[in-house]
PDB file of N, CA and C in Angstrom:
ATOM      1  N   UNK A   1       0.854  -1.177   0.000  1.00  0.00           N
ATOM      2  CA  UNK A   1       0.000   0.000   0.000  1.00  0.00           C
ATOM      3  C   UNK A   1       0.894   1.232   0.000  1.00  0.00           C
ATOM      4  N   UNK A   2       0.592   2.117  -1.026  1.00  0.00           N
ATOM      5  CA  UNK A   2       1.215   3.563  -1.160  1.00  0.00           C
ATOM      6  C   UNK A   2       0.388   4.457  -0.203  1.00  0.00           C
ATOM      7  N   UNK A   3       1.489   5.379   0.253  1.00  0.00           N
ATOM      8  CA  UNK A   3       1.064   6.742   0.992  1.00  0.00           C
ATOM      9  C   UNK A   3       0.076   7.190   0.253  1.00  0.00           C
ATOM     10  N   UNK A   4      -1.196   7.629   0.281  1.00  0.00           N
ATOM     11  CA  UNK A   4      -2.341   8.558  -0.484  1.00  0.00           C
ATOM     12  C   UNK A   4      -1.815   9.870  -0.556  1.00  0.00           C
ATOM     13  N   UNK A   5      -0.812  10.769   0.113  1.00  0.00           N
ATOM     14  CA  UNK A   5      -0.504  12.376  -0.148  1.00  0.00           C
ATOM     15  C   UNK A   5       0.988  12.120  -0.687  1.00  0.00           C
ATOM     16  N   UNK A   6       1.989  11.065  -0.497  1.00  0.00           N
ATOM     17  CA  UNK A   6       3.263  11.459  -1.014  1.00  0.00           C
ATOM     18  C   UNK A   6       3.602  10.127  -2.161  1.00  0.00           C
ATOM     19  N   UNK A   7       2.831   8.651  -2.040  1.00  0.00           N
ATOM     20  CA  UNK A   7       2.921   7.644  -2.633  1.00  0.00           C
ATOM     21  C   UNK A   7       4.731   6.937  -2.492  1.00  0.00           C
ATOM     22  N   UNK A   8       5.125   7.220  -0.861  1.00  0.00           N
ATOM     23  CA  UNK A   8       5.777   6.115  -0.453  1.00  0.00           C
ATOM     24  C   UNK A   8       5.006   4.995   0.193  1.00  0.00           C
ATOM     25  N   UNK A   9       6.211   3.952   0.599  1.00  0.00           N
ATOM     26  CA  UNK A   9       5.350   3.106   1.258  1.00  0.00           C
ATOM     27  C   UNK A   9       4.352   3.343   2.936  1.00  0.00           C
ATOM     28  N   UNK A  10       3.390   2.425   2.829  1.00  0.00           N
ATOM     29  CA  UNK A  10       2.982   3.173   4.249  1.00  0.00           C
ATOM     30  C   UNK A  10       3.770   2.492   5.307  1.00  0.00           C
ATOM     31  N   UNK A  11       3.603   2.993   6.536  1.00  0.00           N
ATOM     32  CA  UNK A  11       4.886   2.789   7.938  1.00  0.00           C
ATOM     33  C   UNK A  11       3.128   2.038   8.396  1.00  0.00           C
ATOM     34  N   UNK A  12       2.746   0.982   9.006  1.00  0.00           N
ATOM     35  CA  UNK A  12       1.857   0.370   9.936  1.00  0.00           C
ATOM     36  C   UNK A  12       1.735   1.078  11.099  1.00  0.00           C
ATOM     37  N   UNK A  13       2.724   1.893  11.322  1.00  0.00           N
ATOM     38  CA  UNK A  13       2.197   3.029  12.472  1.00  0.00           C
ATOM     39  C   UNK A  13       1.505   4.402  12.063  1.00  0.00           C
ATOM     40  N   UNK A  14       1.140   4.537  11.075  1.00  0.00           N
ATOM     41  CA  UNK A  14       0.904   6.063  10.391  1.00  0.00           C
ATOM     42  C   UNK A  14      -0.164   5.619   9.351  1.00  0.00           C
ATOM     43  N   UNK A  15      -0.345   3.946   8.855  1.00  0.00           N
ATOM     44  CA  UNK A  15      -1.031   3.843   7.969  1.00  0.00           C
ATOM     45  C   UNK A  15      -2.862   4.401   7.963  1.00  0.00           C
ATOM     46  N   UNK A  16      -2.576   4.545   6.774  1.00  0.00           N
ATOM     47  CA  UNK A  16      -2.642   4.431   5.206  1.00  0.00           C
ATOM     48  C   UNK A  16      -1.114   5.252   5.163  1.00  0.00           C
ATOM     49  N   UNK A  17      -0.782   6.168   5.851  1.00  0.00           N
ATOM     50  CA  UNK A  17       0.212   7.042   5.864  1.00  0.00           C
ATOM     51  C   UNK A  17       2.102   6.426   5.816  1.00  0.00           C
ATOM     52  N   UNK A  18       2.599   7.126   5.031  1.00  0.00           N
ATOM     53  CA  UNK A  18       4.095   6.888   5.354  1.00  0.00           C
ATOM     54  C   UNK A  18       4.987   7.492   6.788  1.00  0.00           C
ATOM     55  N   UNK A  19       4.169   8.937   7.033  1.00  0.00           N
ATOM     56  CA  UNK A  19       4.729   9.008   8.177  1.00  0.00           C
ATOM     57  C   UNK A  19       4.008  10.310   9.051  1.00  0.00           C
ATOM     58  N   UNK A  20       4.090  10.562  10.266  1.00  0.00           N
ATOM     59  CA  UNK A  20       3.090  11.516  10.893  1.00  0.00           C
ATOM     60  C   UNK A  20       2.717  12.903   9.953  1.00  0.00           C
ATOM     61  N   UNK A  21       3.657  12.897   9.610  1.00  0.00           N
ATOM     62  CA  UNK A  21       3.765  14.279   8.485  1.00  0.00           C
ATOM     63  C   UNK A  21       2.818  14.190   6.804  1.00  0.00           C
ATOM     64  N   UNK A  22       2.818  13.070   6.738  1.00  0.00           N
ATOM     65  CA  UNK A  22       1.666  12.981   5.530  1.00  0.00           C
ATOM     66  C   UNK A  22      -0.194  12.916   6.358  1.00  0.00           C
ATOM     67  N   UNK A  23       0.187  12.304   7.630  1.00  0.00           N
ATOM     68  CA  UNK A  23      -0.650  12.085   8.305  1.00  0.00           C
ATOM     69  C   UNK A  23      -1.510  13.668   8.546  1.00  0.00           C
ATOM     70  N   UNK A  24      -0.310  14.345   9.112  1.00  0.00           N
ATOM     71  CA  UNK A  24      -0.749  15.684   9.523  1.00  0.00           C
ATOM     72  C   UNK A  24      -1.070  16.808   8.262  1.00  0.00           C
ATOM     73  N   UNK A  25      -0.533  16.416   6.345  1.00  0.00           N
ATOM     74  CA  UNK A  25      -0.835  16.956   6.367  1.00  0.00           C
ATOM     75  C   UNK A  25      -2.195  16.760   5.323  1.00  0.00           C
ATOM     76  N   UNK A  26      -2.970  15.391   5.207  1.00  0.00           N
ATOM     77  CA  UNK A  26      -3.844  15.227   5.215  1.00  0.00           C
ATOM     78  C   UNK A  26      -5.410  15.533   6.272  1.00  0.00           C
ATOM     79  N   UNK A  27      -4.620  15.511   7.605  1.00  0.00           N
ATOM     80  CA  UNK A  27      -5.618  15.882   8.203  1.00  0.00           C
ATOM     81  C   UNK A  27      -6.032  17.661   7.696  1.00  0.00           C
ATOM     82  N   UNK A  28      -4.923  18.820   7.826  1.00  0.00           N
ATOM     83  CA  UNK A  28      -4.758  20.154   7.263  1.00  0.00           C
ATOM     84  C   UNK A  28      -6.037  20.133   6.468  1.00  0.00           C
ATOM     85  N   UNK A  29      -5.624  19.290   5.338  1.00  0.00           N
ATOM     86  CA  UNK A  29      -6.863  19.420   3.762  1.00  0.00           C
ATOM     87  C   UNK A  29      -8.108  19.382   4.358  1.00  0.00           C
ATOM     88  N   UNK A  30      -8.254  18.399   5.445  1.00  0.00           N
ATOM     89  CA  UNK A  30      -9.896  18.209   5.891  1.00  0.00           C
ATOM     90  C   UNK A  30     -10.094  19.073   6.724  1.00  0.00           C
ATOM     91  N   UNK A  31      -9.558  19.663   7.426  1.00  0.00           N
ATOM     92  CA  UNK A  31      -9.623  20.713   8.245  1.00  0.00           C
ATOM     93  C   UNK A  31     -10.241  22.414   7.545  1.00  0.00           C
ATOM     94  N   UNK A  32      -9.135  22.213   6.072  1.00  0.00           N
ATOM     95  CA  UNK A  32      -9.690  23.321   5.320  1.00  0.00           C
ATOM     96  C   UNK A  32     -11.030  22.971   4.119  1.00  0.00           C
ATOM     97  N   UNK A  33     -11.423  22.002   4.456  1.00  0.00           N
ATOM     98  CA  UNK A  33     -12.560  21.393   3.573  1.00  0.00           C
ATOM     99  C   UNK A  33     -11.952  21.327   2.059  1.00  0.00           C
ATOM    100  N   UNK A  34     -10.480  20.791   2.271  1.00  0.00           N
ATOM    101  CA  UNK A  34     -10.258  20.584   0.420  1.00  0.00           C
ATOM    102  C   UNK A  34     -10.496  19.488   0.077  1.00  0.00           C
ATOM    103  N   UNK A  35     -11.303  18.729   0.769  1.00  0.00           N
ATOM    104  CA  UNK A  35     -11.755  17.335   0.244  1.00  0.00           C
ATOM    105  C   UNK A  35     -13.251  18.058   0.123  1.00  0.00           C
ATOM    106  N   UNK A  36     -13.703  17.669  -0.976  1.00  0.00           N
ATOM    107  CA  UNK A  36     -15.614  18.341  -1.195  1.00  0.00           C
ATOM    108  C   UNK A  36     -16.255  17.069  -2.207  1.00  0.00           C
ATOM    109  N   UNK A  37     -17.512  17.252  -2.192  1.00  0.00           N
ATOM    110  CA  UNK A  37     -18.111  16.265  -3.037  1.00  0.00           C
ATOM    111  C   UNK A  37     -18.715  17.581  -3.829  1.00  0.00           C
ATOM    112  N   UNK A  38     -18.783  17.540  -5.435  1.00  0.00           N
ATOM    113  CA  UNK A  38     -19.444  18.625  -5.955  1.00  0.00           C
ATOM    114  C   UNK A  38     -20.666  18.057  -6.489  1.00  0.00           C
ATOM    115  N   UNK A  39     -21.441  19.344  -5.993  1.00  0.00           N
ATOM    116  CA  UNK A  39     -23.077  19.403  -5.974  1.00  0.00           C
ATOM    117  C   UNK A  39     -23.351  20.267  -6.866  1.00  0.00           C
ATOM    118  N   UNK A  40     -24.534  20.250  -7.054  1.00  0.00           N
ATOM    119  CA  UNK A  40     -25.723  20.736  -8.053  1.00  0.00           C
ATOM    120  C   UNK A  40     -25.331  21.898  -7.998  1.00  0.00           C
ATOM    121  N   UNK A  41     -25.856  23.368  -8.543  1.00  0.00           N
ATOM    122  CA  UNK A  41     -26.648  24.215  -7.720  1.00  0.00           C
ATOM    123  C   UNK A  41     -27.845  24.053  -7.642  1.00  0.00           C
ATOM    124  N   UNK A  42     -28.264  24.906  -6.386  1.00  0.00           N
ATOM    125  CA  UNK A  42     -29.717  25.026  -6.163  1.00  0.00           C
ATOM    126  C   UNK A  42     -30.523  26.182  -6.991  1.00  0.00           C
ATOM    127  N   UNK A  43     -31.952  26.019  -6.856  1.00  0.00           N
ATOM    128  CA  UNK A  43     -32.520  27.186  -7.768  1.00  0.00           C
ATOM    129  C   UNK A  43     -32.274  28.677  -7.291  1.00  0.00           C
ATOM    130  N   UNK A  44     -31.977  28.627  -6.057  1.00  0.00           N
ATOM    131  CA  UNK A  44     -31.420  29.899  -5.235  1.00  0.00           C
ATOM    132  C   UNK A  44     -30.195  30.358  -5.438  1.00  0.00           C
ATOM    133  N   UNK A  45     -29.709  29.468  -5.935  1.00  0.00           N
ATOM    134  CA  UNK A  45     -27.769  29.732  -6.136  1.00  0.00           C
ATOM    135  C   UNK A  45     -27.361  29.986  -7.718  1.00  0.00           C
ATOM    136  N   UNK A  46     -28.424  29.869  -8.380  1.00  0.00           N
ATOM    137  CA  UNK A  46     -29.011  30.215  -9.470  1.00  0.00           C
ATOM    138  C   UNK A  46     -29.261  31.306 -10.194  1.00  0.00           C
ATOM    139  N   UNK A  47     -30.250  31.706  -9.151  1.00  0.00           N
ATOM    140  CA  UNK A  47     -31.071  32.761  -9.517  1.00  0.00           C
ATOM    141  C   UNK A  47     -29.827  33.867  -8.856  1.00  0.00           C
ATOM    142  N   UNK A  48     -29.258  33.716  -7.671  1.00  0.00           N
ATOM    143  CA  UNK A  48     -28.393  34.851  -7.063  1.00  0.00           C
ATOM    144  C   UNK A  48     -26.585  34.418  -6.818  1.00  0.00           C
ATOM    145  N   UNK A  49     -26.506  34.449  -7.716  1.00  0.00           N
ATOM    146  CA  UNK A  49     -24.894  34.451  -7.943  1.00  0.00           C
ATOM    147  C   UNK A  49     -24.167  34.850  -6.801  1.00  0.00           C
ATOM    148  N   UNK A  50     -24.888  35.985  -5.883  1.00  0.00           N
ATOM    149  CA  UNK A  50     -23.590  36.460  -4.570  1.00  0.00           C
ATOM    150  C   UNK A  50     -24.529  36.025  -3.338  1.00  0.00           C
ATOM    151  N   UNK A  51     -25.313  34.993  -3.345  1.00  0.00           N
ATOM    152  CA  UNK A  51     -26.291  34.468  -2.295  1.00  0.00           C
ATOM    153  C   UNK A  51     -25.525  33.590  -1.224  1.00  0.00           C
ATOM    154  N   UNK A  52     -25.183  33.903   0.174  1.00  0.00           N
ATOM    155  CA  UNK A  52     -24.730  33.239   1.021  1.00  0.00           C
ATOM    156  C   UNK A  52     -24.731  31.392   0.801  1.00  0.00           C
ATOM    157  N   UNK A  53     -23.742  31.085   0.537  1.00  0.00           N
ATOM    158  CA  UNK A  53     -23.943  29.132   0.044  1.00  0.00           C
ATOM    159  C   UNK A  53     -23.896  28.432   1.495  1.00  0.00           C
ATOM    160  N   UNK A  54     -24.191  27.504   1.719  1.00  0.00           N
ATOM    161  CA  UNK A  54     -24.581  26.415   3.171  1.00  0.00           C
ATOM    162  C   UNK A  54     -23.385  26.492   4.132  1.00  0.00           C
ATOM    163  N   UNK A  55     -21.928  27.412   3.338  1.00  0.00           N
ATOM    164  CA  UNK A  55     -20.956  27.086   4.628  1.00  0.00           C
ATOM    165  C   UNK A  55     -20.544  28.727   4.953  1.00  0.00           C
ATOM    166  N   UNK A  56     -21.171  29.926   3.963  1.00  0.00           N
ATOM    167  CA  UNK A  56     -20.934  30.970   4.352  1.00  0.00           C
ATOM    168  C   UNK A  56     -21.674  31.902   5.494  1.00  0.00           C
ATOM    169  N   UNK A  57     -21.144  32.274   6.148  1.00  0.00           N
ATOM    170  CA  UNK A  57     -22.485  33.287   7.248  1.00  0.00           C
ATOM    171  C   UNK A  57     -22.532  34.194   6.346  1.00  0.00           C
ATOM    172  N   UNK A  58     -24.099  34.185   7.010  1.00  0.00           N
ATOM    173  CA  UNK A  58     -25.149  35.686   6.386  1.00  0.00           C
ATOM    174  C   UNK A  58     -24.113  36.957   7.443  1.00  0.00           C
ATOM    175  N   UNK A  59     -24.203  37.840   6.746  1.00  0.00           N
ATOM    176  CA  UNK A  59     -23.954  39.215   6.881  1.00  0.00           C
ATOM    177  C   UNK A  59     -25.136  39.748   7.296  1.00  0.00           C
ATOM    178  N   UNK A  60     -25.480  41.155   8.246  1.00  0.00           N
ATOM    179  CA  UNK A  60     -26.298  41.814   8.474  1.00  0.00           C
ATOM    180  C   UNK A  60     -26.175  43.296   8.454  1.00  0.00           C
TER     181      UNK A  60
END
């Protein structure tokens, strides 16, 4: 099994990972939501191009 962020081998202490540092900086990506599943838009996201999306706060 290859490392998933650097594609060395994995260490059985870190796995899937080669070493704390691929570990850590896979966790980073999920932390900043760069793992996403892409969705539709909605008819709202549509119709308003600068419309607050499900992870932005509304402004007042």
């Amino acid at each position: 099994m290859s490392c998933p962020i650097c594609g060395k081998t994995a260490d059985a202490k870190y796995r899937p990972f080669c070493s704390g540092r691929c570990a850590d900086v896979d966790l980073a990506r999920w932390l900043r939501e760069d793992y996403t599943i892409p969705a539709p838009l909605t008819e709202a996201e549509d119709d308003d191009p600068d419309a607050p999306g499900p992870h932005t706060p509304e402004t007042r």
